[in-house]
Protein backbone atom coordinates (compact mmCIF):
# COMPACT_ATOMS: atom_id res chain seq x y z
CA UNK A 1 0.00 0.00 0.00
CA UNK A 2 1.52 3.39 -0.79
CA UNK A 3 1.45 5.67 2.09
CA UNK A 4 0.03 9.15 2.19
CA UNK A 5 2.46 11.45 3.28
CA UNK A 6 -0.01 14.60 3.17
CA UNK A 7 3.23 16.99 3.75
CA UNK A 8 4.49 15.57 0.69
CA UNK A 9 1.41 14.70 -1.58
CA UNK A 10 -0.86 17.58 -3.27
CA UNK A 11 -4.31 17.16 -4.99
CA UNK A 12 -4.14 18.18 -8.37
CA UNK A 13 -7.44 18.84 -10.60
CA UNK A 14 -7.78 20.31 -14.17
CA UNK A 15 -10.73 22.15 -15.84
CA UNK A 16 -12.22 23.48 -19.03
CA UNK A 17 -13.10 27.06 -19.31
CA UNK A 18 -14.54 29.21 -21.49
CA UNK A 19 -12.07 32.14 -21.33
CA UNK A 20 -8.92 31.97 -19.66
CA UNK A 21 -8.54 36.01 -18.99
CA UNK A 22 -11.61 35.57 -17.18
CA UNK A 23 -10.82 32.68 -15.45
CA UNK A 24 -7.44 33.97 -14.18
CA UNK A 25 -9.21 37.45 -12.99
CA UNK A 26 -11.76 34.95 -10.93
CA UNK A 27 -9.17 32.30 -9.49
CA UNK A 28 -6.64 35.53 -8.52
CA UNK A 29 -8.62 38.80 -7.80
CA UNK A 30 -12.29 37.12 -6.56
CA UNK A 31 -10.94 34.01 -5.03
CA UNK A 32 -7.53 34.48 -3.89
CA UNK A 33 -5.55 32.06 -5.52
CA UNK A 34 -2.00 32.60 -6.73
CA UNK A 35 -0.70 31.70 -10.57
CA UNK A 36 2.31 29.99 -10.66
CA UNK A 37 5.38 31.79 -13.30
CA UNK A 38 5.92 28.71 -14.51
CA UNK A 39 2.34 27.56 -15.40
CA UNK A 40 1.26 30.94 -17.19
CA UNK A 41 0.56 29.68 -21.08
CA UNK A 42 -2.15 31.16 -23.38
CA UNK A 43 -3.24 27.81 -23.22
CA UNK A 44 -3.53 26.93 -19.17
CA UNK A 45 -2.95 28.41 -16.36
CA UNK A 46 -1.73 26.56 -12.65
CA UNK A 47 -2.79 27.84 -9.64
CA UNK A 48 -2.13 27.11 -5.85
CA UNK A 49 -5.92 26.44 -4.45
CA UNK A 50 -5.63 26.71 -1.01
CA UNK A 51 -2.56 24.06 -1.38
CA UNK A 52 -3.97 21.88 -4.14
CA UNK A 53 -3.25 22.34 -7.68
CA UNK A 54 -5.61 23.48 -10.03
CA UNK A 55 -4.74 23.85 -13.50
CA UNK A 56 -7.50 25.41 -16.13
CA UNK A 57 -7.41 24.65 -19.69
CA UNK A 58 -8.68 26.86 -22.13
CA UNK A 59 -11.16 24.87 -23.79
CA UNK A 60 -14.72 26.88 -24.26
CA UNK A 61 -16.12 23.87 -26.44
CA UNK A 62 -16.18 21.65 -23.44
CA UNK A 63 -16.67 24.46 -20.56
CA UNK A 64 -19.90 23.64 -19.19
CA UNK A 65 -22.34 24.29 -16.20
CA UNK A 66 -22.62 21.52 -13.75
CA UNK A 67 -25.89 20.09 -12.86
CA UNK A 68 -27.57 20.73 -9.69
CA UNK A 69 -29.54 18.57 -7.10
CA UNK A 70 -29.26 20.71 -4.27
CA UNK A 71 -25.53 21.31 -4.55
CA UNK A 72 -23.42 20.97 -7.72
CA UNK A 73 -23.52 17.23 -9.16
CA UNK A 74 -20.14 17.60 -10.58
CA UNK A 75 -17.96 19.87 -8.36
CA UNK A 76 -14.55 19.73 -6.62
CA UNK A 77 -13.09 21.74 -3.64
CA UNK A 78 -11.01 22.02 -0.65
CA UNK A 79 -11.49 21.64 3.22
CA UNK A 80 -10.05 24.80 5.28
CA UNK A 81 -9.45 25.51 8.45
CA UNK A 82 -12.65 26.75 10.52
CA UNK A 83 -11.43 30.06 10.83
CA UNK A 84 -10.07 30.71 7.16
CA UNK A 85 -13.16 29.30 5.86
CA UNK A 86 -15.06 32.40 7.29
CA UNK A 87 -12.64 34.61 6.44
CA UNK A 88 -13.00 33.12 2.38
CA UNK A 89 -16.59 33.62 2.91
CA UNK A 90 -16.51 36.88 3.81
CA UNK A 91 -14.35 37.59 1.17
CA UNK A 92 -16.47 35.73 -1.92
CA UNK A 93 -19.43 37.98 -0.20
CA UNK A 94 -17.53 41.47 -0.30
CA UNK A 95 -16.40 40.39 -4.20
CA UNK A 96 -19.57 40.17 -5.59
CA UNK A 97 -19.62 36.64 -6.53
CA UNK A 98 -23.18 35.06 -6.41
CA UNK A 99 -23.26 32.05 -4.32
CA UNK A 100 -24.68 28.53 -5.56
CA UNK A 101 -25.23 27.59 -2.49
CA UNK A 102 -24.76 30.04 0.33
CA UNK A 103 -22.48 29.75 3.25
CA UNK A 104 -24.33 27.70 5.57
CA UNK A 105 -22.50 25.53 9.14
CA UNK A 106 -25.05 22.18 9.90
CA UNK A 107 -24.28 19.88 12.79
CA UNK A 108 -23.60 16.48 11.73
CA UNK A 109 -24.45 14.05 14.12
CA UNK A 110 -21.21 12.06 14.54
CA UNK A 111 -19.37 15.24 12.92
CA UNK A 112 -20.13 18.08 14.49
CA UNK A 113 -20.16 21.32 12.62
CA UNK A 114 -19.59 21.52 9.35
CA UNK A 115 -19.43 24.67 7.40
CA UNK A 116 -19.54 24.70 3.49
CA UNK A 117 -20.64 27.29 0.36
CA UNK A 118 -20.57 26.93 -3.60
CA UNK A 119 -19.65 29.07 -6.07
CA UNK A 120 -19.23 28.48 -9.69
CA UNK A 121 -16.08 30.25 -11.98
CA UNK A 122 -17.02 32.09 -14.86
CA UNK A 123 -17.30 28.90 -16.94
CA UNK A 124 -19.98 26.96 -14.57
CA UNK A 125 -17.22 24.38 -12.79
CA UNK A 126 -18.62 24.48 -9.47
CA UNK A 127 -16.08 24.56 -6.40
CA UNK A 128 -17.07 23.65 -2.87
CA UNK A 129 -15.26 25.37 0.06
CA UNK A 130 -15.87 23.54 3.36
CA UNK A 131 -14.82 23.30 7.05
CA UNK A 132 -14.91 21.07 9.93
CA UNK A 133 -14.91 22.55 13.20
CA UNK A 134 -13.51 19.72 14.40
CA UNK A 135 -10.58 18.33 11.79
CA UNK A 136 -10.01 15.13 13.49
CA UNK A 137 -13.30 14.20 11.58
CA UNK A 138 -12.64 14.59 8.09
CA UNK A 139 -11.72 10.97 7.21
């Protein structure tokens, strides 16, 4: 069995978009995200998400929006820490970007609190951000 070392292993996740000006204005200026000098094409662009690697792929024949029960079918994300999750949601509100699903904290029996919001980028790939109060319980 391999062993995962999470000080040594990052999540990586690639995506179509429409328009990859307006995808690098949302990942940097609405959500925070940083572009890597290296990854900068006209084609893609790589970007630290919250420790993960997200690449996005200019590619507006296959940029689509995701389908919705009552959160994003197809969606991907990251898990932050209680209190930066509030501070991200704070900040998504004060950009202007609509939420798909609004910051909202439920206790989970067996979980406790857990805190999550949607929002889609400019080309409909939906991205959950979510928190556990208690970080023991995410696995």
């Amino acid at each position: 069995m391999i062993e995962n070392d999470s000080k040594e292993t990052v999540f990586h996740v690639a995506v179509a978009v429409r328009d990859l000006a307006e995808a690098r204005d949302f990942y940097l200026n609405k959500m925070g995200c940083t572009e890597s000098r290296d990854g900068a094409t006209d084609q893609y662009g790589v970007f630290d998400f919250y420790g993960a690697q997200l690449v996005v792929i200019d590619a507006p024949a296959v940029a689509n929006k995701p389908a919705f029960t009552t959160e994003p079918v197809e969606h991907f994300g990251i898990i932050l820490h209680w209190d930066d999750w509030h501070a991200l949601a704070d900040k998504v509100k004060a950009s202007g970007v609509e939420f798909s699903v609004a910051p909202n904290i439920i206790d989970h029996e067996g979980l406790g609190e857990v805190g999550n919001f949607f929002v889609c980028d400019p080309s409909g790939n939906a991205l959950e951000f979510k928190s556990y109060r208690d970080r023991t319980k995410i696995f």
